[in-house]
Protein backbone atom coordinates (compact mmCIF):
# COMPACT_ATOMS: atom_id res chain seq x y z
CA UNK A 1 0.00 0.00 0.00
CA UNK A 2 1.65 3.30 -0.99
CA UNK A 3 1.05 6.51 0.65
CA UNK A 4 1.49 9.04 -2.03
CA UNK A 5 -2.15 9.85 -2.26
CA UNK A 6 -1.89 10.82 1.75
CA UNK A 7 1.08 12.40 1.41
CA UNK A 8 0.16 15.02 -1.72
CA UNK A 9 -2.40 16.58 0.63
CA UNK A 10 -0.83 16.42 3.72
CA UNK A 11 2.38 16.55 4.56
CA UNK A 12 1.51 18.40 8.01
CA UNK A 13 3.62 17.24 10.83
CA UNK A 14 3.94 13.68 12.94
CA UNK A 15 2.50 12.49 16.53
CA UNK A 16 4.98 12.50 19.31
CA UNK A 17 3.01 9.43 20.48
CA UNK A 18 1.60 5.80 19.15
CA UNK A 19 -1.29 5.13 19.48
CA UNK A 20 -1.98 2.71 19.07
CA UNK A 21 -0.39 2.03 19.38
CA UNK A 22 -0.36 2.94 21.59
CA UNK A 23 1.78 4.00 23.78
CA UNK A 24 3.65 5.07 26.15
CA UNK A 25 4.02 6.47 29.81
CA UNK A 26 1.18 6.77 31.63
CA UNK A 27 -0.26 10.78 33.34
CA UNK A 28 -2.74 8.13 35.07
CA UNK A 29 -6.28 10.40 35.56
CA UNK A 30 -4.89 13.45 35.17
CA UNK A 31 -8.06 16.19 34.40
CA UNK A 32 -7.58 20.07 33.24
CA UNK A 33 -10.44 21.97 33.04
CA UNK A 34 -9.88 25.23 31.64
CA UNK A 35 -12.10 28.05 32.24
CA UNK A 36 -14.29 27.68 34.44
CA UNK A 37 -16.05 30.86 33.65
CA UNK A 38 -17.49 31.76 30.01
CA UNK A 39 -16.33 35.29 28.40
CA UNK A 40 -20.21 36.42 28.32
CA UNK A 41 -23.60 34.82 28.87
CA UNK A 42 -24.15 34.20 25.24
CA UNK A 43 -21.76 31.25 25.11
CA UNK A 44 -23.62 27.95 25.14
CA UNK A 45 -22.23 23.98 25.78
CA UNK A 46 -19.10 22.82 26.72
CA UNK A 47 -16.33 20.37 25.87
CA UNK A 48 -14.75 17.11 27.37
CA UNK A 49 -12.50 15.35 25.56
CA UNK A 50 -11.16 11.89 26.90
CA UNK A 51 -7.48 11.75 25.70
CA UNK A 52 -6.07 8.37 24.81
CA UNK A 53 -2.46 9.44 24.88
CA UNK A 54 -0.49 9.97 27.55
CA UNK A 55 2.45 11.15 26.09
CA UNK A 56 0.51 13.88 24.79
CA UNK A 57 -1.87 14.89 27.51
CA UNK A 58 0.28 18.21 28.66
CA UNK A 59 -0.20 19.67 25.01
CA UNK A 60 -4.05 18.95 24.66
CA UNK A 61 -3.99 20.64 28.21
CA UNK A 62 -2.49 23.58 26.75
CA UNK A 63 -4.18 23.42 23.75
CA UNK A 64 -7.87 23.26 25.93
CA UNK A 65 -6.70 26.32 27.24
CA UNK A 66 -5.57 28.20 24.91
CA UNK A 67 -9.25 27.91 23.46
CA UNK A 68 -10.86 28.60 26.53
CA UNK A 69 -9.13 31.70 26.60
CA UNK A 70 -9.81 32.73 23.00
CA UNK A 71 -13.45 31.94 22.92
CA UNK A 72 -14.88 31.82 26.95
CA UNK A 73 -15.70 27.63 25.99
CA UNK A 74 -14.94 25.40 29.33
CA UNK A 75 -12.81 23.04 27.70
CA UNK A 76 -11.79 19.91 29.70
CA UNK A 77 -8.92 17.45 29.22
CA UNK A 78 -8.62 14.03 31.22
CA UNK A 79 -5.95 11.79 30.09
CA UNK A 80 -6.37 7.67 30.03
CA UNK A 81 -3.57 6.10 31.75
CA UNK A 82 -1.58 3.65 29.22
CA UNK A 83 -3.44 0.35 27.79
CA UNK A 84 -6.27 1.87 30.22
CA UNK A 85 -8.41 4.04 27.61
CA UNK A 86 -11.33 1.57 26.79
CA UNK A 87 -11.78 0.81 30.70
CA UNK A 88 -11.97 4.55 31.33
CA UNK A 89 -13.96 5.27 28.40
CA UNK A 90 -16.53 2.50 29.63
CA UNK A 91 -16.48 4.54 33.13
CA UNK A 92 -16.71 8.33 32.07
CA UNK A 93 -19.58 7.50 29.78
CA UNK A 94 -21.67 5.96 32.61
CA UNK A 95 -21.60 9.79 34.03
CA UNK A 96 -24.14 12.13 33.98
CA UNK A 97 -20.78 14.26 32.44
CA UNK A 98 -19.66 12.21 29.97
CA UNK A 99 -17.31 13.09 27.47
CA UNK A 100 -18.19 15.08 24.61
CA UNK A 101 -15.42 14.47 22.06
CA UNK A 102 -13.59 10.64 22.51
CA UNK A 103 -11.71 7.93 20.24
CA UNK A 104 -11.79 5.07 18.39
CA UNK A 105 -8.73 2.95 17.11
CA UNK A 106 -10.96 1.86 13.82
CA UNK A 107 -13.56 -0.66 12.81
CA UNK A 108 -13.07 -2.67 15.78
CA UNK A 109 -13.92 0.20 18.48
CA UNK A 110 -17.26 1.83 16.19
CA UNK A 111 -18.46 -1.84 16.85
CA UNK A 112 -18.22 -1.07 20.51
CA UNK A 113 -18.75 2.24 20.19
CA UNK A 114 -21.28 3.26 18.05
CA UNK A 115 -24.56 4.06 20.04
CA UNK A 116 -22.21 7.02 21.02
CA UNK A 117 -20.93 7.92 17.87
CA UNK A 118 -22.44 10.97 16.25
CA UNK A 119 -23.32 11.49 12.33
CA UNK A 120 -20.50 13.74 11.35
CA UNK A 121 -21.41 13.88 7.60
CA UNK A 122 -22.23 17.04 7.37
CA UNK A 123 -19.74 18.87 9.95
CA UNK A 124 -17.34 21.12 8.79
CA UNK A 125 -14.56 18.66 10.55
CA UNK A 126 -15.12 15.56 7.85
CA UNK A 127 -15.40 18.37 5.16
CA UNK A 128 -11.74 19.21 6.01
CA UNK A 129 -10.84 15.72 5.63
CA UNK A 130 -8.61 15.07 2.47
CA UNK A 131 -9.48 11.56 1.73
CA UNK A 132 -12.78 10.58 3.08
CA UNK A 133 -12.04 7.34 2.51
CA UNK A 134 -9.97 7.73 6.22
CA UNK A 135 -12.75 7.82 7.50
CA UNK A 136 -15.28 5.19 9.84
CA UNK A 137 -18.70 4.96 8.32
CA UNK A 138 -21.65 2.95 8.16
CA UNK A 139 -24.34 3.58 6.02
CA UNK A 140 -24.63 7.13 4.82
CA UNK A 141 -23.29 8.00 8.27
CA UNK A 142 -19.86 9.41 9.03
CA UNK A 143 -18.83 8.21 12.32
CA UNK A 144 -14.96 8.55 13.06
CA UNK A 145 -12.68 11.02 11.26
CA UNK A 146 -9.23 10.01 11.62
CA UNK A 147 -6.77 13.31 12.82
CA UNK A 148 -3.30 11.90 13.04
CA UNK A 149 -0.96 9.99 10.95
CA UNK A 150 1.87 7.88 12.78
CA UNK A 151 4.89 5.31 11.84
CA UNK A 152 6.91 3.57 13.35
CA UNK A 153 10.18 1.29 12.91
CA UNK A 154 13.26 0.36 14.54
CA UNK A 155 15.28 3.74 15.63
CA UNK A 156 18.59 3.83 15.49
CA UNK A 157 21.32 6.09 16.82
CA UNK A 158 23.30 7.04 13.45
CA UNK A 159 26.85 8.22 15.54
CA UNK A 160 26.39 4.49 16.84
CA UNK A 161 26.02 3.10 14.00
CA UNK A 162 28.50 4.57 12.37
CA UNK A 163 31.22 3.99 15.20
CA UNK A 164 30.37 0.13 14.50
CA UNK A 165 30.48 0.38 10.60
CA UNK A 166 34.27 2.11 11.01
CA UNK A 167 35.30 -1.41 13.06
CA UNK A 168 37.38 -4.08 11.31
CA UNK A 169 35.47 -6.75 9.74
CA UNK A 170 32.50 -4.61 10.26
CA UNK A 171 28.93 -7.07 8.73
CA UNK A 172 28.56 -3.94 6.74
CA UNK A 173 30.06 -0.40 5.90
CA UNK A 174 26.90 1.64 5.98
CA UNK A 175 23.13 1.50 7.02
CA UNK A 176 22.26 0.94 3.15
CA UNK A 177 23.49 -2.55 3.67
CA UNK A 178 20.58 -3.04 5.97
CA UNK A 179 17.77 -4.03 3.80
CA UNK A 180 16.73 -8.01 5.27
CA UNK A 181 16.51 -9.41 8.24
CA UNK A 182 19.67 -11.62 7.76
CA UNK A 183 21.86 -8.83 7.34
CA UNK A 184 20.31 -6.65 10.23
CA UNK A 185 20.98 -10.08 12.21
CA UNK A 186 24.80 -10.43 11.06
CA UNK A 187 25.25 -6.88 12.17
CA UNK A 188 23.43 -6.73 15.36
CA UNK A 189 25.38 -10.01 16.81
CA UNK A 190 28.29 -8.82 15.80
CA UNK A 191 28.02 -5.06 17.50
CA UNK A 192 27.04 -7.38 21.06
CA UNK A 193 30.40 -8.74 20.32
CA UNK A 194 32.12 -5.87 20.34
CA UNK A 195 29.95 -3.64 22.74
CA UNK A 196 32.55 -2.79 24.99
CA UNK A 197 34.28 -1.12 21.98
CA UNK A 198 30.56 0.80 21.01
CA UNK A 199 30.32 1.86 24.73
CA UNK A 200 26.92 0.27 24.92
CA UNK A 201 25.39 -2.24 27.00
CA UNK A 202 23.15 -3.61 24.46
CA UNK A 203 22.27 -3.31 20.71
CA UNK A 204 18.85 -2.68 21.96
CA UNK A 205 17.04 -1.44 24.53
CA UNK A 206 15.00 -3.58 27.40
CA UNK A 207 12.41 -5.65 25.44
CA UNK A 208 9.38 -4.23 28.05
CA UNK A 209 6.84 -5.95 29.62
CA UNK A 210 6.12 -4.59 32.86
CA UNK A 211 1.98 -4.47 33.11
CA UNK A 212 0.19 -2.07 30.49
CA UNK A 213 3.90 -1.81 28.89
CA UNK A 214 3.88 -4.71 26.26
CA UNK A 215 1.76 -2.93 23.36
CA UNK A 216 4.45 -2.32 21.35
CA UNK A 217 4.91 -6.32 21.06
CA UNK A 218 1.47 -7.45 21.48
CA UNK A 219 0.31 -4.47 18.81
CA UNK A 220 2.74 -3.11 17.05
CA UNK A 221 5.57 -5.92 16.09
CA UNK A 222 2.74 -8.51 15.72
CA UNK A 223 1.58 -6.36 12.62
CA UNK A 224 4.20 -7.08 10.82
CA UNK A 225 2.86 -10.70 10.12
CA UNK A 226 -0.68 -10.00 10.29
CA UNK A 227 -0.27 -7.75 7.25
CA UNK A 228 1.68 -10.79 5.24
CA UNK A 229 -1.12 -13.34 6.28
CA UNK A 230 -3.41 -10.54 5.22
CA UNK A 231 -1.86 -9.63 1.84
CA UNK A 232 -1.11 -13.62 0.85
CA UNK A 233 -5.11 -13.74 1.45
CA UNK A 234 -5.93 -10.59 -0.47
CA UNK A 235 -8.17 -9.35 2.71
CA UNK A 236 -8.31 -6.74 5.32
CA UNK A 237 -9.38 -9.14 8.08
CA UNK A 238 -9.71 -12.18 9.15
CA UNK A 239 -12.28 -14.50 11.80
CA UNK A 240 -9.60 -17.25 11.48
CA UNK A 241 -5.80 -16.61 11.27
CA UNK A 242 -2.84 -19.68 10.46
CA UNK A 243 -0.12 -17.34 12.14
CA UNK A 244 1.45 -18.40 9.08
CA UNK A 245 4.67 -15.69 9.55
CA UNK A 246 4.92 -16.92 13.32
CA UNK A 247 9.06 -17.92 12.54
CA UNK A 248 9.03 -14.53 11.26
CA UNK A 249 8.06 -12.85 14.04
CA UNK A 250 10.16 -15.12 16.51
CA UNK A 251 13.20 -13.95 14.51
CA UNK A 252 12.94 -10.29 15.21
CA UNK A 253 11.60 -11.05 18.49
CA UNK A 254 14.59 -12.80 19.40
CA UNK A 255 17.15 -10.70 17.92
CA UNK A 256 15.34 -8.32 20.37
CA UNK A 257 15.42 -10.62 23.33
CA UNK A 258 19.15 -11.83 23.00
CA UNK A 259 20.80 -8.38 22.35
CA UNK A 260 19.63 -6.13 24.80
CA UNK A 261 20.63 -4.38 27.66
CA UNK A 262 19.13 -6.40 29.75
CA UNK A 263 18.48 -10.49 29.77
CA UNK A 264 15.34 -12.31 28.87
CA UNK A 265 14.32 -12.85 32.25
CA UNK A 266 14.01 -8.83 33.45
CA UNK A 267 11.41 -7.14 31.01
CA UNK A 268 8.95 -8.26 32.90
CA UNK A 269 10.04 -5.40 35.12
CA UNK A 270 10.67 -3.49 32.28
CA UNK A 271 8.85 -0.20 31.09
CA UNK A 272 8.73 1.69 28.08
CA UNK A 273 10.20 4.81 29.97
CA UNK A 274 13.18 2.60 30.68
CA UNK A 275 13.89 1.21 27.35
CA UNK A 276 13.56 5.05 25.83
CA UNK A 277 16.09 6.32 28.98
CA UNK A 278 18.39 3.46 27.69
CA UNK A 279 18.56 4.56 24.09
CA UNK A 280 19.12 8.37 25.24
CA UNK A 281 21.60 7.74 27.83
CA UNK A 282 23.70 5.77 24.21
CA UNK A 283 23.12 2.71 26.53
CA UNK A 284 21.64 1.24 23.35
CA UNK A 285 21.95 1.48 19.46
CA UNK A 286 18.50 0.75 18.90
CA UNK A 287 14.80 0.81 19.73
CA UNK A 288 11.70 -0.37 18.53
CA UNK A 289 9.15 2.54 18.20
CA UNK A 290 7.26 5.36 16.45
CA UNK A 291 7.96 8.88 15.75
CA UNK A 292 6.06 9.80 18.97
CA UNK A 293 9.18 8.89 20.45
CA UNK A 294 11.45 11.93 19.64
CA UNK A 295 9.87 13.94 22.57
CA UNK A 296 10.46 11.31 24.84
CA UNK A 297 14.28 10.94 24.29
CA UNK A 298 14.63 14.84 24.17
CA UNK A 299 13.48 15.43 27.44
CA UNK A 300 15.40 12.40 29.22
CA UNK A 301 17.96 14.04 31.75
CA UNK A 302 21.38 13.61 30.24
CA UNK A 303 20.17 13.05 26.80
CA UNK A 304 23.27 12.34 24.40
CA UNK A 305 21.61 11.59 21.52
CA UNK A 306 21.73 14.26 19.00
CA UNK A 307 18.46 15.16 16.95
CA UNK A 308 20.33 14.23 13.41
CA UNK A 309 21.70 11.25 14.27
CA UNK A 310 17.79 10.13 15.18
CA UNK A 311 16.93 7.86 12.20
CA UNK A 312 14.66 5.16 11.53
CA UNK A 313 14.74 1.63 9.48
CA UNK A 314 11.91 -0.42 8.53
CA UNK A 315 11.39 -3.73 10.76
CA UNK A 316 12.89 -6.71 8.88
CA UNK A 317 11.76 -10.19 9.84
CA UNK A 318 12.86 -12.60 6.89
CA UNK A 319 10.08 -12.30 4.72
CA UNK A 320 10.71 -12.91 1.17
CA UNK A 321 11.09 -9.63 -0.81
CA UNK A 322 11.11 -7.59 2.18
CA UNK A 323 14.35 -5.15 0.57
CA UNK A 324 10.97 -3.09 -0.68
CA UNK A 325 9.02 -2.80 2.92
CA UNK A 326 9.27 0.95 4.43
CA UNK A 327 8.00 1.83 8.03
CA UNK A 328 4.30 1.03 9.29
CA UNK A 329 2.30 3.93 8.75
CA UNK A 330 -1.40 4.44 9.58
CA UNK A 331 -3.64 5.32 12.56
CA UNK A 332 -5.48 4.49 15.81
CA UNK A 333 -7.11 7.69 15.96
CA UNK A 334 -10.31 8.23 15.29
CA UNK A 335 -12.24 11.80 16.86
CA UNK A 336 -15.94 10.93 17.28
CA UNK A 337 -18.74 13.08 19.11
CA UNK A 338 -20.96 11.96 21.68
CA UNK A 339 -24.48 11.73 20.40
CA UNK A 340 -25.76 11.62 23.86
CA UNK A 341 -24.26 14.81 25.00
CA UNK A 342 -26.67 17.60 24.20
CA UNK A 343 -27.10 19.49 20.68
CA UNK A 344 -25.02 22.46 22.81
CA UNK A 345 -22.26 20.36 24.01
CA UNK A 346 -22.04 18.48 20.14
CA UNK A 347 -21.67 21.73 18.68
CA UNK A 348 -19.29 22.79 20.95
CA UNK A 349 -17.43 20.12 20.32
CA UNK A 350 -17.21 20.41 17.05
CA UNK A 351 -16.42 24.21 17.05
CA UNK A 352 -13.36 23.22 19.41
CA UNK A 353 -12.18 20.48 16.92
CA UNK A 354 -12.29 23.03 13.55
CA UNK A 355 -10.63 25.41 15.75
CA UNK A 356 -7.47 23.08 16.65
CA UNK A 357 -7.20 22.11 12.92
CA UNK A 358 -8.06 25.34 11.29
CA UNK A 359 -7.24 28.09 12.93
CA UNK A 360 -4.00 29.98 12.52
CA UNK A 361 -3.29 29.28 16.51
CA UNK A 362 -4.54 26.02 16.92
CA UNK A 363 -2.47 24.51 13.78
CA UNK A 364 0.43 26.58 15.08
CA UNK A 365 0.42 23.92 18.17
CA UNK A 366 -0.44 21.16 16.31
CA UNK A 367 2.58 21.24 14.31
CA UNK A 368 4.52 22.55 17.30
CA UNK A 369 2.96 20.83 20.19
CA UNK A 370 1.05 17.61 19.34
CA UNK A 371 3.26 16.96 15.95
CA UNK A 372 0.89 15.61 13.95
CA UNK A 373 0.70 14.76 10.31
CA UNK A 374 -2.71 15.56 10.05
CA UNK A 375 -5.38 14.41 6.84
CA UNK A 376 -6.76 17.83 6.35
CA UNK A 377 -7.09 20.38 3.74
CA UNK A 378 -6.20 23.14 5.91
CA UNK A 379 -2.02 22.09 6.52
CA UNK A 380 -0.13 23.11 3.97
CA UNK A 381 3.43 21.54 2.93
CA UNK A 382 5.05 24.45 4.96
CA UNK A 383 3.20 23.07 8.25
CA UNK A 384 5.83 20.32 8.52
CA UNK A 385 7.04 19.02 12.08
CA UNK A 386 11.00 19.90 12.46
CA UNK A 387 10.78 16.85 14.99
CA UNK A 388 13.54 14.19 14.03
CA UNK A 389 11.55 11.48 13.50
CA UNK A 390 8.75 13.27 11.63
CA UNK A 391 10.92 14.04 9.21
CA UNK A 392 12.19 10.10 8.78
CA UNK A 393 8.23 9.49 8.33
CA UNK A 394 7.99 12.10 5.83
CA UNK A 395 10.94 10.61 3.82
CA UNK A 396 10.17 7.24 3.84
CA UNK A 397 6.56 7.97 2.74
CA UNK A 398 8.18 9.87 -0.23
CA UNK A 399 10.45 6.94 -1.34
CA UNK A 400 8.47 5.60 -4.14
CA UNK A 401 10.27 2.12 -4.30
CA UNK A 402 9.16 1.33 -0.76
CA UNK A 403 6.39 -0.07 -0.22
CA UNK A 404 4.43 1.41 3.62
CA UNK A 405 2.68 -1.54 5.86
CA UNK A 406 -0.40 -0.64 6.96
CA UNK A 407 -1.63 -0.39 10.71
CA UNK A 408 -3.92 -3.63 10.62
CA UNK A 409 -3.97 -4.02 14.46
CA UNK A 410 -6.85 -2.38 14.10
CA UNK A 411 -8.94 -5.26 13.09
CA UNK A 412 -7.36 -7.47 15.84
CA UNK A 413 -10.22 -8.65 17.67
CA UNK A 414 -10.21 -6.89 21.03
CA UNK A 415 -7.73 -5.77 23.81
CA UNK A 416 -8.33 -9.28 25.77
CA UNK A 417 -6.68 -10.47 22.90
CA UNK A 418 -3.62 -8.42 22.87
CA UNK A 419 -3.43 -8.45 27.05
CA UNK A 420 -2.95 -12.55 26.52
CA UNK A 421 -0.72 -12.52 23.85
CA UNK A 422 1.47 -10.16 25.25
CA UNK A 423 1.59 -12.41 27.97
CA UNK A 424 2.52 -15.53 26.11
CA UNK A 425 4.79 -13.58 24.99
CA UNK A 426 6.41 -12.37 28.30
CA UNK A 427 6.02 -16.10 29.68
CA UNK A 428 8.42 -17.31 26.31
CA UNK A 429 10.65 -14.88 27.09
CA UNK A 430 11.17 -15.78 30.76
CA UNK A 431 11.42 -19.31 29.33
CA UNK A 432 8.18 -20.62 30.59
CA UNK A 433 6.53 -21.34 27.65
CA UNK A 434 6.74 -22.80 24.11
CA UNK A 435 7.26 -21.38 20.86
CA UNK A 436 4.05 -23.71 19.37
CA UNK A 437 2.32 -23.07 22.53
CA UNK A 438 2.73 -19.82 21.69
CA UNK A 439 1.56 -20.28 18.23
CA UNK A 440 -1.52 -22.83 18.94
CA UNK A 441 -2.74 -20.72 21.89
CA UNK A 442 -2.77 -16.91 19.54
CA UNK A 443 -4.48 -18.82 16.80
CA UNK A 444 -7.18 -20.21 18.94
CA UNK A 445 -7.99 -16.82 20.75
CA UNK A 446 -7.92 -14.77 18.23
CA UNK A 447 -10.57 -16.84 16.74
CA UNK A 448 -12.93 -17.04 20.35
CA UNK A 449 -12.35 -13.64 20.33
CA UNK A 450 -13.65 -12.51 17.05
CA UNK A 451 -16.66 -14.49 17.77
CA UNK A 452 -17.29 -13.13 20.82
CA UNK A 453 -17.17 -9.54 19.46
CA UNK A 454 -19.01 -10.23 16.33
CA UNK A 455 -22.02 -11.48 19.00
């Protein structure tokens, strides 16, 4: 799947988060409300917006604000805490003050989700939206407009790299050489071999699974061979799945695993906050995560990675043919509108959301603060991220001879699904379990699962 068609319209700027995947550390329950008072007794409804990010709740803080202070709107901001969102979402909406303005990750979530989910069809949000083909729908109805753009890879640091690449009998002279998983293997054993002359402690950083930290494993790495499975079928979902790239998947996995900075046994202890500490402290070479990840390793204390020496490389697994696969690209996030709220409250909302990704002043910190590549009409190609790892997004989706994976964790059947595999997972790591226990037990759940939603 290419993304030139996204990219010709919107080259806007790139999420300092995951979605999701996902992802990342948790601002458990934190609430803003600003404004508490309206600028004039002619202002009607209000806004509260259910964040699923926590890596980005202090900017859609700000950003409530900052409208609340333009217009006199109470705008207020509460902030799921990681792998937490649906859970909270089920509890806020029981309220008598529910959320207003909340998200979907895709098809998946509108079926759990859609008593709640507002006709948009004829908002001036979805007419801002580029391709409306983005977008959730049912019917006539318009139901989940999509408002950021993410990828995500393996990051490397370049001055690393580079410092390995100059070493005698180097596995290869240059990150170009990189283009399969058998060569990124030959070169990654080979810098643990030699990691006391790199100054690191591990190729890459702490594999984590320490509760709520496992999506990017569970999510985000088992993409990779639910899009093969997918393409070999020709389909964009499955009830039934062979795991048929499982080996694929185990070899990346265990690359991970086997040279890290920690051993096997210790990511269950292991957060994401710790593997992104490693990889800015140059304890590590490189990470596996999206371009939401920039304004994590900025702001660790003692940072030594330098912003041009951030890169990113797609994530090889030994598929055949994979010299052509570029980063996963897609999204998680979906804006929808409460159609229980009241008609004041919906338009509110709505007048909050054209104002973040319209105005002069709210795309100023959407570029600036949230980092978005955004689908709309209304960024132009100046209204580009400077952020390191947007701009690795931005290239790769301009390299015509790669070819993008597509976010198709969206379809996976529900987050019971991902919480057990991640723990199969964790117990194979720890050395508790099977590799075809593994297998057998993902293939099986996946299809109780999908069942049990379709009910």
């Amino acid at each position: 799947m290419k993304m030139k068609k996204f990219l010709a319209v919107c080259l806007s700027a790139l999420t300092v988060t995951g979605m999701l995947a996902g992802c990342g550390g948790a601002k458990d329950g934190d609430t803003s409300s600003a404004g508490a008072e309206k600028k004039g007794s002619s202002a009607e409804g209000s806004v509260y917006y259910l964040n699923f990010k926590p890596e980005i709740a202090d900017q859609w803080e700000e950003i409530a604000a900052k409208y609340t202070e333009e217009t006199g709107v109470p705008v207020k901001v509460k902030t799921a805490a990681s792998n937490q969102y649906e859970q909270t979402l089920k509890s806020e909406m029981a309220k008598s003050d529910a959320p207003t303005l909340f998200q979907i990750n895709g098809p998946v979530g509108y079926q759990s989700w859609k008593e709640y989910c507002a006709d948009l069809k004829d908002t001036e949000f979805y007419n801002m939206l580029v391709d409306k083909d983005l977008a959730i729908t049912e019917g006539d109805g318009v139901y989940g407009i999509p408002f950021a753009e993410e990828g995500y890879g393996i990051i490397y640091n370049k001055e690393i790299m580079d410092k390995y690449f100059a070493l005698p009998g180097a596995k290869a002279t240059s990150m170009d050489d990189i283009k399969n998983f058998d060569t990124l293997k030959a070169v990654v054993e080979d810098m643990t071999a030699h990691k006391a002359d790199l100054g690191i402690d591990g190729v890459f950083a702490s594999t984590s699974f320490a509760p709520g930290e496992d999506w990017r494993w569970q999510t985000h790495l088992m993409n990779l061979p639910i899009y093969y499975e997918y393409k070999d079928a020709d389909v964009k979902d499955e009830d039934e799945i062979s795991f048929k790239y499982n080996e694929n998947f185990k070899n990346i996995f265990d690359l991970y695993l086997n040279n890290s900075t920690v051993e096997p046994t210790m990511v269950g202890s292991k957060t994401v906050d710790d593997s992104m500490a490693e990889f800015a402290l140059g304890k590590a070479a490189m990470v596996q995560n999206g371009n939401w990840a920039w304004s994590q390793i900025s702001k660790v204390s003692g940072n030594v990675v330098k912003e041009e020496n951030v890169k990113f490389m797609p994530i090889y697994t030994g598929v055949e043919g994979e010299e052509t696969q570029g980063l996963c690209i897609g999204t998680e996030n979906y804006m929808c509108v409460n159609s229980n709220a009241s008609e004041a409250d919906q338009k509110a909302s709505l007048d909050f959301l054209k104002w973040v990704f319209s105005s002069d002043e709210g795309k100023e910190m959407v570029t600036n603060n949230l980092q978005f590549i955004t689908p709309f009409s209304t960024f132009g190609d100046d209204e580009i991220s400077s952020d390191p790892l947007a701009q690795e997004v931005v290239r790769y989706m301009k390299e015509d001879s790669l070819t993008t994976v597509p976010w198709n964790f969206t379809t996976f059947p529900s987050q019971t699904f991902k919480d057990d595999y991640g723990a199969s997972l964790l117990e194979y790591a720890n050395g508790n379990k099977k590799w075809d226990a593994v297998v057998s037990d993902t293939v099986a759940e996946w299809a109780s699962e999908k069942e049990a939603t379709a009910e």
